[in-house]
Protein backbone atom coordinates (compact mmCIF):
# COMPACT_ATOMS: atom_id res chain seq x y z
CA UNK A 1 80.25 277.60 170.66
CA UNK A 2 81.84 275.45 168.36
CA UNK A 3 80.48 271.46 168.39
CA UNK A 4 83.93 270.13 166.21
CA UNK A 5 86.59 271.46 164.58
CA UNK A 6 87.22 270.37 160.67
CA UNK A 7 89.97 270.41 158.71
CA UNK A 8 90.20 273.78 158.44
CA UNK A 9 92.40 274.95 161.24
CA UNK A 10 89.22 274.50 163.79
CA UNK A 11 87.15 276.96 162.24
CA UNK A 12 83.47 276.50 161.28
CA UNK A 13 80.79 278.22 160.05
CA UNK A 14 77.84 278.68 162.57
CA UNK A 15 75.19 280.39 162.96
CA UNK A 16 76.84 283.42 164.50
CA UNK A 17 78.84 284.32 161.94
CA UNK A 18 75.98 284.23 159.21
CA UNK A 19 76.95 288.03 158.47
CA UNK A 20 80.32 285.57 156.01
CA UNK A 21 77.74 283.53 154.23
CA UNK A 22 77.40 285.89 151.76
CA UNK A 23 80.64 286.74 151.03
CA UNK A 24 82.36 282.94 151.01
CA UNK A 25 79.50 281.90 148.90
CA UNK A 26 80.08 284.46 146.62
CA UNK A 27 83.78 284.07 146.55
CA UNK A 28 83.27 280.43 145.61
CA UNK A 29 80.21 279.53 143.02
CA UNK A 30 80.65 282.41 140.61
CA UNK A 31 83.57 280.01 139.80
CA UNK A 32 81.81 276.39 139.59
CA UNK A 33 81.97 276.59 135.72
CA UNK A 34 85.64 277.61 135.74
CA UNK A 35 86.64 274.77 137.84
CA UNK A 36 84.42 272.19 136.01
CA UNK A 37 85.62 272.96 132.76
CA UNK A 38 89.51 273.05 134.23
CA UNK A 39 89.10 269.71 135.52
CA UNK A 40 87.41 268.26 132.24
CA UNK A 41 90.03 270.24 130.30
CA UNK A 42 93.21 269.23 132.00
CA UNK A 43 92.44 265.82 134.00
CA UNK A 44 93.22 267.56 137.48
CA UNK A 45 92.19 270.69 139.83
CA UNK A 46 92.73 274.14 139.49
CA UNK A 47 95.78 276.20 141.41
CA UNK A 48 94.82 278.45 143.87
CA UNK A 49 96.61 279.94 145.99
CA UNK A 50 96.43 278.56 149.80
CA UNK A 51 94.35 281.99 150.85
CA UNK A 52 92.15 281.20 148.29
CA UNK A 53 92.08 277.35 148.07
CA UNK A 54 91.02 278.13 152.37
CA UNK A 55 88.04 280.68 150.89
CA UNK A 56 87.09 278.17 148.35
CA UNK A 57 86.59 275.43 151.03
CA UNK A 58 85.02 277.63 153.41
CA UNK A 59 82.39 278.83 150.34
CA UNK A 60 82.05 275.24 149.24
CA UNK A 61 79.65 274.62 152.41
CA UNK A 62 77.60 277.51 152.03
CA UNK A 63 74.40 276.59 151.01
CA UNK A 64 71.97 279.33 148.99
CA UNK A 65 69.60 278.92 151.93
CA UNK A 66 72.56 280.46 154.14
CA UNK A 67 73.71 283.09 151.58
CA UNK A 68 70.15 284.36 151.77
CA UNK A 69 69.85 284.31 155.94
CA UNK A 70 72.77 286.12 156.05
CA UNK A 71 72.22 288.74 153.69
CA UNK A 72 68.89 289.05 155.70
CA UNK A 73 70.91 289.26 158.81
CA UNK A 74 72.95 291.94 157.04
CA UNK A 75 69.81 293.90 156.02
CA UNK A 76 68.66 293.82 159.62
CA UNK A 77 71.59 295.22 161.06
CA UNK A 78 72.50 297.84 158.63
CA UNK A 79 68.86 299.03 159.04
């Protein structure tokens, strides 16, 4: 299923796990502000913790387009 692996301990997201679109995008932009006005602030990037710097990568791919297929996909199957 999976084409390559990245840097992220071989995971990807694909197209069969749409259903985590949602929530690593969500996990992720809400903060884009935060972590602009860190950097700009204090000349380097925020601390997170490993989890969460992992969930922030993850989210940084997502794209709105994706968010909103797998909300869809969500929709469908709770339905």
């Amino acid at each position: 299923m999976y084409e390559s692996t990245s840097d992220l301990g071989g995971l990807l997201l694909t197209d069969a796990q749409a259903g985590f679109w949602p929530m690593y995008y969500d996990n992720y932009h809400p903060f884009d502000d935060f972590r602009e006005g860190y950097r700009e602030k204090f000349g380097k990037e925020v601390y997170v913790s490993p989890s969460q710097r992992w969930k922030w990568e993850l989210g940084a791919k997502v794209t709105p387009a994706q968010r909103a297929q797998g909300l869809r996909e969500c929709e469908v199957y709770r339905e």
